[in-house]
Structure formats: structure tokens, C-alpha cells
C-alpha atoms as a PDB file:
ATOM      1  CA  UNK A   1     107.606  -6.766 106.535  1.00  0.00           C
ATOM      2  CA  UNK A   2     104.540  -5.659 104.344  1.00  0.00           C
ATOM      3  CA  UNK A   3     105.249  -6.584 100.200  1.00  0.00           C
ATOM      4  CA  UNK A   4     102.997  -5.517  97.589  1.00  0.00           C
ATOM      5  CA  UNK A   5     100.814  -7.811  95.583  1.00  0.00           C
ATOM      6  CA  UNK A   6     102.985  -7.276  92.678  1.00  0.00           C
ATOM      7  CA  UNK A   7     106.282  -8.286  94.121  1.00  0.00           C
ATOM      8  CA  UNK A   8     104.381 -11.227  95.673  1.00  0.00           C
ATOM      9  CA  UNK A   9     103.266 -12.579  92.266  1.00  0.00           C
ATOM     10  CA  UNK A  10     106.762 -12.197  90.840  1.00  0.00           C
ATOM     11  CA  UNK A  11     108.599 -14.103  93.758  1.00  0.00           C
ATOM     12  CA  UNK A  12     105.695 -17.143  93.004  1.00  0.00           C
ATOM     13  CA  UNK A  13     106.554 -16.842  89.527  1.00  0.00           C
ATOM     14  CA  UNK A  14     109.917 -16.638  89.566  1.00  0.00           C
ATOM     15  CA  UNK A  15     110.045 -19.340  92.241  1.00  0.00           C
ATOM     16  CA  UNK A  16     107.624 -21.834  90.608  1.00  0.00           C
ATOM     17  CA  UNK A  17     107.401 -20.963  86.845  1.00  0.00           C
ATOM     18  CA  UNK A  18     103.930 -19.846  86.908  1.00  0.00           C
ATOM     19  CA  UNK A  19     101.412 -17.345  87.684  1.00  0.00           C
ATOM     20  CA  UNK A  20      99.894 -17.462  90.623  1.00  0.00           C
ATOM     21  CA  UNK A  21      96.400 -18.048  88.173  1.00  0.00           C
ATOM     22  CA  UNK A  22      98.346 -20.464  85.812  1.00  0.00           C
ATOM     23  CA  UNK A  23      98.714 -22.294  88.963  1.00  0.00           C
ATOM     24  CA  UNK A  24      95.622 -21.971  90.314  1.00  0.00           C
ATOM     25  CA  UNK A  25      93.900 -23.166  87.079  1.00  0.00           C
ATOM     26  CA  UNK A  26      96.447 -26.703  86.786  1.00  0.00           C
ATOM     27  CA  UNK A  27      95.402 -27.095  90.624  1.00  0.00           C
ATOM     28  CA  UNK A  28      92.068 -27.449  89.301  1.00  0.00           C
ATOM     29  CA  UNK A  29      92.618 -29.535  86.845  1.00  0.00           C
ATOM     30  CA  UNK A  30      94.150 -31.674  89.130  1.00  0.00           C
ATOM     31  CA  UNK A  31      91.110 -31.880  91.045  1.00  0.00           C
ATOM     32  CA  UNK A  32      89.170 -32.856  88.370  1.00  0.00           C
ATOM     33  CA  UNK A  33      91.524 -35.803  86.960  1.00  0.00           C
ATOM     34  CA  UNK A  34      91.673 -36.750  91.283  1.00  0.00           C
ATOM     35  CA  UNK A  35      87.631 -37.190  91.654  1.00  0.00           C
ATOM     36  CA  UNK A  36      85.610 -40.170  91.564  1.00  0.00           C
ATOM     37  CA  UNK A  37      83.477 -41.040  88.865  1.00  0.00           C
ATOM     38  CA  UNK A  38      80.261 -38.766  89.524  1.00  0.00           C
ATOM     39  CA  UNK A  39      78.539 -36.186  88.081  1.00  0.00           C
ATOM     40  CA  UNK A  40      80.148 -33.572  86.269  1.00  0.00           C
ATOM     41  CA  UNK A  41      78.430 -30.791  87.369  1.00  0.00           C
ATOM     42  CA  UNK A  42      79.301 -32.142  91.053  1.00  0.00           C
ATOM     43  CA  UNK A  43      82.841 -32.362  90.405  1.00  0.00           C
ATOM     44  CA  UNK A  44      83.203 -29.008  88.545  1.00  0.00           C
ATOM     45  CA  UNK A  45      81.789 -27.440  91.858  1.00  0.00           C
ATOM     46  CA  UNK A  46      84.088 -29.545  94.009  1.00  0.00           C
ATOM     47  CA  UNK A  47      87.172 -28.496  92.399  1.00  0.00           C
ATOM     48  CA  UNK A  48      85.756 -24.904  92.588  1.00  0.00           C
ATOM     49  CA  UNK A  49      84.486 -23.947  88.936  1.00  0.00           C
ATOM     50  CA  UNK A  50      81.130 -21.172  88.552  1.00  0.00           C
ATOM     51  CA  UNK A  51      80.003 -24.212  86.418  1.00  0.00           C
ATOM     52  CA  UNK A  52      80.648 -27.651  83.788  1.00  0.00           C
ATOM     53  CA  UNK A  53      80.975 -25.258  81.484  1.00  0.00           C
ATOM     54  CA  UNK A  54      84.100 -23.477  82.379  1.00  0.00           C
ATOM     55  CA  UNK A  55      85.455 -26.859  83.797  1.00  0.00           C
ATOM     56  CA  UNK A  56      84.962 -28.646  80.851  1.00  0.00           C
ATOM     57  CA  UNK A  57      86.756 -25.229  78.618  1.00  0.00           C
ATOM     58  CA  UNK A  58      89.816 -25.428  81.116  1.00  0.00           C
ATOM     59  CA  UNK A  59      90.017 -28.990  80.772  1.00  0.00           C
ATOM     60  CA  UNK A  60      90.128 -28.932  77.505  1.00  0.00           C
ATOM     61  CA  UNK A  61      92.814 -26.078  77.565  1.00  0.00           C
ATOM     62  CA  UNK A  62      95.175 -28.135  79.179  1.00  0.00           C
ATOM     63  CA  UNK A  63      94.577 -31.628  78.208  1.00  0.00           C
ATOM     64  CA  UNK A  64      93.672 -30.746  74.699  1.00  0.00           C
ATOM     65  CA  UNK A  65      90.699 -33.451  74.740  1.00  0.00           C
ATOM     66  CA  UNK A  66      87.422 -32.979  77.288  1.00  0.00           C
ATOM     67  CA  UNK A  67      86.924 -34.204  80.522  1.00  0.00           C
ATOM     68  CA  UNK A  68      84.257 -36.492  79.468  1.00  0.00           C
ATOM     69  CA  UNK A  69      86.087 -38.079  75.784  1.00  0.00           C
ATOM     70  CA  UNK A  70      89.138 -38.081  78.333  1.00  0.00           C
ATOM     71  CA  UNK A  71      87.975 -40.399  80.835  1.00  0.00           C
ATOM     72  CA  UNK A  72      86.226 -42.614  78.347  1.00  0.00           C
ATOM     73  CA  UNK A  73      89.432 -43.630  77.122  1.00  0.00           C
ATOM     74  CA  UNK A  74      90.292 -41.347  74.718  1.00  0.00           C
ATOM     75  CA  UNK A  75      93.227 -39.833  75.241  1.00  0.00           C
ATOM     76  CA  UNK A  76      95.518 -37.584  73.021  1.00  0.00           C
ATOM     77  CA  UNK A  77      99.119 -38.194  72.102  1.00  0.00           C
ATOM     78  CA  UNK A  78     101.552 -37.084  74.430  1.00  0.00           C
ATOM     79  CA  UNK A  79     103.627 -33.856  73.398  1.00  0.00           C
ATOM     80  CA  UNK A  80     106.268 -31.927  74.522  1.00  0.00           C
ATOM     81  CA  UNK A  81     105.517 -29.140  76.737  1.00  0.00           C
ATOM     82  CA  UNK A  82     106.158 -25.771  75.498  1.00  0.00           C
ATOM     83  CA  UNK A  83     106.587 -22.799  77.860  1.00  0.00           C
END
């Protein structure tokens, strides 16, 4: 049975919530908050960024702080999530 991309990314999001990017992007992120201490250009390749740059925007995106004020300590208050 062949389905189309469309249909594909509505049974992921209906089944999980998100997009399949959305979900893609917190996989990422996950990565990130995962590695070892290292450098950050390292790790943004690792967890598959083009570069710190657009790990450092996404991080910031979804933690609301970035990576590098995050790990120092740093952290912001915890929220509700909103969907």
C-alpha cells in the first residue's frame, strides 16, 4: 500500500502532536542538552545542524535561554507549555 507524503505527515501529526519538522527540530535539541561538554561547533554538527549558528537560534527557540548561558547555570523559569 503506497500513501502520499501528505497523508503520511498527517497520521505523524495526528498520532504524535507534531510535525514531522517540529519533531525533528526537539530531537535535536535533545541531542544537544544529551552531549558532553565540548565544543559547540562539534556538537552542533553532531546533532546535525549546517552550523552553531542555527543550533544556538533553535536552542534558544525552545529553551528560551542559549545553549551556552543554559549550561552555565542559568536557567529560565519553568512555564507552562502552550500548544
Amino acid at each position: 500500500m503506497y500513501i502520499s507524503e501528505r497523508h503520511l505527515n498527517t497520521l505523524f501529526t495526528d498520532g504524535t502532536g507534531l510535525s514531522p519538522k517540529q519533531f525533528a527540530r526537539i530531537g535535536r535539541v535533545r541531542t544537544v542538552l544529551a552531549a558532553d561538554a565540548g565544543r559547540w561547533s562539534e556538537i552542533a554538527a553532531t546533532a546535525g545542524y549546517y552550523d552553531q549558528s542555527h543550533m544556538t537560534a533553535e536552542f534558544r527557540h525552545f529553551m528560551g535561554v542559549p545553549s551556552a548561558v543554559f549550561t552555565a547555570g542559568q536557567r529560565p523559569a519553568a512555564t507552562a507549555c502552550t500548544a
